[in-house]
PDB file of N, CA and C in Angstrom:
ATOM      1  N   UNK A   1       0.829  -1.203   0.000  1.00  0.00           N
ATOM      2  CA  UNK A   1       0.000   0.000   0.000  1.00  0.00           C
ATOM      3  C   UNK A   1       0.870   1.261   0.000  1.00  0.00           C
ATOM      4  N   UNK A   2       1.612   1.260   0.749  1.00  0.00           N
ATOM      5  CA  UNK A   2       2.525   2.456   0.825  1.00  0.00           C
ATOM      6  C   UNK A   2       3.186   2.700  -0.448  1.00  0.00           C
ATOM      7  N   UNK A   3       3.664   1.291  -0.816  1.00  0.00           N
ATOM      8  CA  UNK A   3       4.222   1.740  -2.782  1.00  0.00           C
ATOM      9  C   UNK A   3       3.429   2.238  -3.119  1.00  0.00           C
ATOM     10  N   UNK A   4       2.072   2.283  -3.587  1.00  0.00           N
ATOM     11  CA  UNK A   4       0.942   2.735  -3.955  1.00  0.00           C
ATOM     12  C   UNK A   4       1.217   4.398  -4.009  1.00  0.00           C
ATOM     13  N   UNK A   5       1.412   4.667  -2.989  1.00  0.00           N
ATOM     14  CA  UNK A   5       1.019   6.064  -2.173  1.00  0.00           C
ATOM     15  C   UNK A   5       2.288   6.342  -2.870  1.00  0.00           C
ATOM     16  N   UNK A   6       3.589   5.957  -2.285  1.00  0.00           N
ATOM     17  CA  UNK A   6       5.315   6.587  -3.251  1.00  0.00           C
ATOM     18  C   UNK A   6       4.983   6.915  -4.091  1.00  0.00           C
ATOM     19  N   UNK A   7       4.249   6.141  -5.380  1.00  0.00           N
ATOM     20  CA  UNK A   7       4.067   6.033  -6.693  1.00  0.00           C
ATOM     21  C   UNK A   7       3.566   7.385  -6.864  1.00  0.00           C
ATOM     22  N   UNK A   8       2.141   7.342  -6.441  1.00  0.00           N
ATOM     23  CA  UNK A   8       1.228   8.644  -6.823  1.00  0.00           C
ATOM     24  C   UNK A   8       1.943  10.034  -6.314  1.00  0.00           C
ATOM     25  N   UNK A   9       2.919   9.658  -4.950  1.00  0.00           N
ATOM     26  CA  UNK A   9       3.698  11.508  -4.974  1.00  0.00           C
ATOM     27  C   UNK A   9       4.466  11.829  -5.553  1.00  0.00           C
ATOM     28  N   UNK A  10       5.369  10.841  -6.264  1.00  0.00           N
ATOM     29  CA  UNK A  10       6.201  10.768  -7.182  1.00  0.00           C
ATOM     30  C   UNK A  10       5.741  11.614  -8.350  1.00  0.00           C
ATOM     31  N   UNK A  11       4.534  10.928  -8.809  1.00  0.00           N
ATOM     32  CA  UNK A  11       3.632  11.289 -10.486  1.00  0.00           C
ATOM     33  C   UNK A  11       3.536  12.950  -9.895  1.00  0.00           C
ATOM     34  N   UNK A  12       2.995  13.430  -8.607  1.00  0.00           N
ATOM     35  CA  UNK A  12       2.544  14.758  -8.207  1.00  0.00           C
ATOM     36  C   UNK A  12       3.641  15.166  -8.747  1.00  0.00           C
ATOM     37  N   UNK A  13       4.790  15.026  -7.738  1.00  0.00           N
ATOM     38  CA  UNK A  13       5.865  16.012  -7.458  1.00  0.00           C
ATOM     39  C   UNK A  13       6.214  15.831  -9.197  1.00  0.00           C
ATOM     40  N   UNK A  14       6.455  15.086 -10.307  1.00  0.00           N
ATOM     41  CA  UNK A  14       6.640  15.537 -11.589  1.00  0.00           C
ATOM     42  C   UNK A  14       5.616  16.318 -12.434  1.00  0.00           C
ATOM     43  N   UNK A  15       4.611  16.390 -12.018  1.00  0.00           N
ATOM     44  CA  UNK A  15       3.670  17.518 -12.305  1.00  0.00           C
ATOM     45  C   UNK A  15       3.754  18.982 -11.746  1.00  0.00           C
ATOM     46  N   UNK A  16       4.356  18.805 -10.772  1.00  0.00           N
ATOM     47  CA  UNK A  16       4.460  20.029  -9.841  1.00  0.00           C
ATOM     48  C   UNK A  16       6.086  20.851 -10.520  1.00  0.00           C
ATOM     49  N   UNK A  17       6.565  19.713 -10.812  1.00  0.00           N
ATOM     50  CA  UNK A  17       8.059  20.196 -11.308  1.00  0.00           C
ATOM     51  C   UNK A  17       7.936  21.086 -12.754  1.00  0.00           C
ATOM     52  N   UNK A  18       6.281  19.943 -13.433  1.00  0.00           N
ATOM     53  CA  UNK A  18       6.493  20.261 -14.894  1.00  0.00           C
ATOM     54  C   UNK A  18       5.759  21.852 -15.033  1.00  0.00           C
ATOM     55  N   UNK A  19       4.664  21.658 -14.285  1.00  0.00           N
ATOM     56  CA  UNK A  19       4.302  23.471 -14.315  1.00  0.00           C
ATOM     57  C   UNK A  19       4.876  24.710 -13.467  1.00  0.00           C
ATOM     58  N   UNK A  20       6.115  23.865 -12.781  1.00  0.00           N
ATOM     59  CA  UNK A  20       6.793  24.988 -12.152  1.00  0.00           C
ATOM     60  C   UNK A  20       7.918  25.308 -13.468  1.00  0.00           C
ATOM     61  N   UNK A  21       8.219  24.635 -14.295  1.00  0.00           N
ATOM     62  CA  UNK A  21       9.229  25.243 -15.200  1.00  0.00           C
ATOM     63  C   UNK A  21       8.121  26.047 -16.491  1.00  0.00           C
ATOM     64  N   UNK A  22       7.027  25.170 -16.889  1.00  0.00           N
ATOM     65  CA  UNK A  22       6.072  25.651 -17.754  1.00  0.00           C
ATOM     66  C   UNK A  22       5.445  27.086 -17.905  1.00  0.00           C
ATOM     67  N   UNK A  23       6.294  27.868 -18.590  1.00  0.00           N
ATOM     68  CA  UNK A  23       5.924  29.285 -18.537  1.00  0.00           C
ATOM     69  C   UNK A  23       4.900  29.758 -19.445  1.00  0.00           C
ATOM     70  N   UNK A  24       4.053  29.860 -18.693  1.00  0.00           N
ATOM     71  CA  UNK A  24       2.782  29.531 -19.854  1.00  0.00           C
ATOM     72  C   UNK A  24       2.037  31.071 -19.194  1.00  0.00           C
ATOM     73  N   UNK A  25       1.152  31.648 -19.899  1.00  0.00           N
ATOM     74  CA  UNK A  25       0.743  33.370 -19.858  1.00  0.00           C
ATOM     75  C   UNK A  25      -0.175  33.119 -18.705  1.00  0.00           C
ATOM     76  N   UNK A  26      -1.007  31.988 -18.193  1.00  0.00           N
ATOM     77  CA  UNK A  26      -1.999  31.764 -17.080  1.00  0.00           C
ATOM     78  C   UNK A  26      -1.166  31.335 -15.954  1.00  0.00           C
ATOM     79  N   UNK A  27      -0.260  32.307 -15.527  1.00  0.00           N
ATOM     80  CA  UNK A  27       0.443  31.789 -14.314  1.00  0.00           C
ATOM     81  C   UNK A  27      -0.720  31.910 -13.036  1.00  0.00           C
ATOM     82  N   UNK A  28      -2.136  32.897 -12.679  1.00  0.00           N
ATOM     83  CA  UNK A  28      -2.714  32.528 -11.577  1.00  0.00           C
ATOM     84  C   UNK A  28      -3.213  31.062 -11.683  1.00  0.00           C
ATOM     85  N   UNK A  29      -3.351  30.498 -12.718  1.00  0.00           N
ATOM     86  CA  UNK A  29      -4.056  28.920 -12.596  1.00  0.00           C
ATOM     87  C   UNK A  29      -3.199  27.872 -12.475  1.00  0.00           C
ATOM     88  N   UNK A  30      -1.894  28.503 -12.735  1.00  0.00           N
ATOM     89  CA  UNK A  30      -0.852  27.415 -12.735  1.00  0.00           C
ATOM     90  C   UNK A  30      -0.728  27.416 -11.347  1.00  0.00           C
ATOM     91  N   UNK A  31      -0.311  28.789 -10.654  1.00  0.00           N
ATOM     92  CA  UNK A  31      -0.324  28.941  -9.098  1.00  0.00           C
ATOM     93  C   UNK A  31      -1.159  28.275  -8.575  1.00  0.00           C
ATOM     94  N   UNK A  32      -2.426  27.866  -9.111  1.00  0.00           N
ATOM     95  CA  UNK A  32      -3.703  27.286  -7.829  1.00  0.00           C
ATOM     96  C   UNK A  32      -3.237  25.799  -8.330  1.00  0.00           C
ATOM     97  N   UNK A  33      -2.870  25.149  -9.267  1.00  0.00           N
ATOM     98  CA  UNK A  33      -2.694  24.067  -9.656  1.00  0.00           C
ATOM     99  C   UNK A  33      -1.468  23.779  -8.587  1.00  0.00           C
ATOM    100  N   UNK A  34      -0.515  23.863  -8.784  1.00  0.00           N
ATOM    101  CA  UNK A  34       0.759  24.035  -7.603  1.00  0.00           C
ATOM    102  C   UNK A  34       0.052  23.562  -6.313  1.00  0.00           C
ATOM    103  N   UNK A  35      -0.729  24.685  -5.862  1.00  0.00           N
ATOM    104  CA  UNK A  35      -0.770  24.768  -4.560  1.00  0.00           C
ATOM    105  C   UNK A  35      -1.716  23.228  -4.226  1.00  0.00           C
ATOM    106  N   UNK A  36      -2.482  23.096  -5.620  1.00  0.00           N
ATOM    107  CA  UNK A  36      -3.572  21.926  -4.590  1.00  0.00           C
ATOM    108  C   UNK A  36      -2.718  20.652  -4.410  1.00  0.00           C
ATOM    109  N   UNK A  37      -1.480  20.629  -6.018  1.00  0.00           N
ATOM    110  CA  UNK A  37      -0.556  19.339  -5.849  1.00  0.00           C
ATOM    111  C   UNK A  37       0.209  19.567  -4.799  1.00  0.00           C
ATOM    112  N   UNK A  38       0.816  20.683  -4.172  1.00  0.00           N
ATOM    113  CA  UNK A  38       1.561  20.681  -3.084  1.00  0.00           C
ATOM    114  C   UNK A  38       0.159  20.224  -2.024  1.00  0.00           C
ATOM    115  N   UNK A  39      -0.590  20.671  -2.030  1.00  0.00           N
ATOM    116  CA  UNK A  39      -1.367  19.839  -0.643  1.00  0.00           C
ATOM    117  C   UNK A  39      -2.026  18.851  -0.500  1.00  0.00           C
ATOM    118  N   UNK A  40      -1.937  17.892  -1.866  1.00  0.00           N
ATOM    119  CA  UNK A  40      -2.282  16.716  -1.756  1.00  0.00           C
ATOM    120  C   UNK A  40      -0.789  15.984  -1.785  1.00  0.00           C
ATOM    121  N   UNK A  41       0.090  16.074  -2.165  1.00  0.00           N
ATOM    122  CA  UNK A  41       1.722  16.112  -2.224  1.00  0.00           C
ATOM    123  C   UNK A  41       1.794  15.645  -0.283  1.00  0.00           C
ATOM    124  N   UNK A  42       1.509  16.184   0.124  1.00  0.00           N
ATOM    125  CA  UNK A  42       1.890  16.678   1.743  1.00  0.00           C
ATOM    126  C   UNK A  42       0.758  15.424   2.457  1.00  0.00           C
ATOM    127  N   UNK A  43      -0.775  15.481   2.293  1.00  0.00           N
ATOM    128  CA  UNK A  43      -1.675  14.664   2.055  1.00  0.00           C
ATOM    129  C   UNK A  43      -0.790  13.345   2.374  1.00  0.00           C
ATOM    130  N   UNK A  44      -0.633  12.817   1.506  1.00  0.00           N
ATOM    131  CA  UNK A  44      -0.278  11.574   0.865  1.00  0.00           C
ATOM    132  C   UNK A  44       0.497  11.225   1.462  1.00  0.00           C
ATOM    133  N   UNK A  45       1.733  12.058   1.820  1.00  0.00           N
ATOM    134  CA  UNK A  45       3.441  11.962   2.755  1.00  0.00           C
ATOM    135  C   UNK A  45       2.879  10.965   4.117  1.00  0.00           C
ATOM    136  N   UNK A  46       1.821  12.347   4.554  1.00  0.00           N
ATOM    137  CA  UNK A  46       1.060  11.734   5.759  1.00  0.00           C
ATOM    138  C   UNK A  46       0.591  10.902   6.270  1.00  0.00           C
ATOM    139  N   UNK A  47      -0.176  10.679   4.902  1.00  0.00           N
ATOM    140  CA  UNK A  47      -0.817   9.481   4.972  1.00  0.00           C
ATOM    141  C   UNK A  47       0.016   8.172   4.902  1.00  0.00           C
ATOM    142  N   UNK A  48       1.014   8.152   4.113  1.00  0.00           N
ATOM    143  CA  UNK A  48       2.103   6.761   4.114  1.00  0.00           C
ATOM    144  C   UNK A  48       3.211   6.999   5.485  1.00  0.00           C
ATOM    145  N   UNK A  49       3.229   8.125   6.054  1.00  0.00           N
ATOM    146  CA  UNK A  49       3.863   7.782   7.604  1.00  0.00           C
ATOM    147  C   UNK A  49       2.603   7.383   8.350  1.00  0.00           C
ATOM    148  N   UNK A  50       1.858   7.467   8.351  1.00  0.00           N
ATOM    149  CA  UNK A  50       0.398   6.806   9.420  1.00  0.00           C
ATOM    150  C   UNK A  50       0.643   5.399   9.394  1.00  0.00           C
ATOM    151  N   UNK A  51       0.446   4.852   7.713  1.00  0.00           N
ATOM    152  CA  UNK A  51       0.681   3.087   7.261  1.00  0.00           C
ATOM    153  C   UNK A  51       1.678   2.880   7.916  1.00  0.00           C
ATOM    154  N   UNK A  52       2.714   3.469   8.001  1.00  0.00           N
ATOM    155  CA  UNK A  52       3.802   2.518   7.930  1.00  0.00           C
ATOM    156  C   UNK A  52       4.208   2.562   9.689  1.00  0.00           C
ATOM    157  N   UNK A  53       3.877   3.167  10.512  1.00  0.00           N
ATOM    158  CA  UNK A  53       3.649   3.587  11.760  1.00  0.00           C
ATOM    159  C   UNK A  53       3.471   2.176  12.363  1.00  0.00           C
ATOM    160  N   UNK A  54       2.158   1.765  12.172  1.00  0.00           N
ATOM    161  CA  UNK A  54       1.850   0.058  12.632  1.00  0.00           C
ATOM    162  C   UNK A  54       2.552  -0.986  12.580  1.00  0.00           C
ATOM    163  N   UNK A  55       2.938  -1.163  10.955  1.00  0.00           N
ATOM    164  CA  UNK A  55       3.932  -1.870  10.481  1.00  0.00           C
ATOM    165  C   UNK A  55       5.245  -2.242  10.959  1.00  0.00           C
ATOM    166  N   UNK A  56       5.769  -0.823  11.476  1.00  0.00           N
ATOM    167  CA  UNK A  56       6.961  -1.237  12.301  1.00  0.00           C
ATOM    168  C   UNK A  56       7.310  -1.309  13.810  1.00  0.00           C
ATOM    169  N   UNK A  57       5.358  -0.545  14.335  1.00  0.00           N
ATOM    170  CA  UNK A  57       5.458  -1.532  15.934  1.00  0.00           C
ATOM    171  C   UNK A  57       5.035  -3.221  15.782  1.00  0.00           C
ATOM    172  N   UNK A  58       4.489  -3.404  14.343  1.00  0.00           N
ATOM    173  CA  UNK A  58       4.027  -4.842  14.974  1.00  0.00           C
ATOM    174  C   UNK A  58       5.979  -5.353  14.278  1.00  0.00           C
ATOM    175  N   UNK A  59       6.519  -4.919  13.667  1.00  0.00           N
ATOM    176  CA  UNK A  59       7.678  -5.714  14.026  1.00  0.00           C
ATOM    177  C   UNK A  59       8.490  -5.680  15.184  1.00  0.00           C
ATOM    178  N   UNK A  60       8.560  -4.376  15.745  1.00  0.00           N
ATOM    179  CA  UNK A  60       9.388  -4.685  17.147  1.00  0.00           C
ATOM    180  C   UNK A  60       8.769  -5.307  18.642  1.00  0.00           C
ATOM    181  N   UNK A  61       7.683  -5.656  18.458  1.00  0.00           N
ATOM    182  CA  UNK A  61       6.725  -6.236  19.252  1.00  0.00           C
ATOM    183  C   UNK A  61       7.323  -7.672  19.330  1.00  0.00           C
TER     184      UNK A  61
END
């Protein structure tokens, strides 16, 4: 599951990379685009330290 989650911030963060170089004349929409991949970007981080949280008390258990 957590690969899952790597995968998809991975795909973000190269979207986030590609319209941060993409100089395109609608920079306010590019800005709101940014911001929602940065906060689903962050989202996601979260969410795969939560998974993996369990995972490594039930190994030192």
């Amino acid at each position: 599951m957590s690969i899952i989650i790597w995968i998809i911030g991975v795909i973000i963060t190269f979207f986030i990379i590609k319209l941060a170089i993409d100089d395109s004349k609608n920079t306010r929409y590019n800005k709101l685009i940014l911001r929602e991949l940065r906060e689903m970007n962050e989202y996601l981080r979260k969410r795969d330290e939560e998974l993996r949280k369990p995972q490594e008390d039930s190994i030192d258990q």
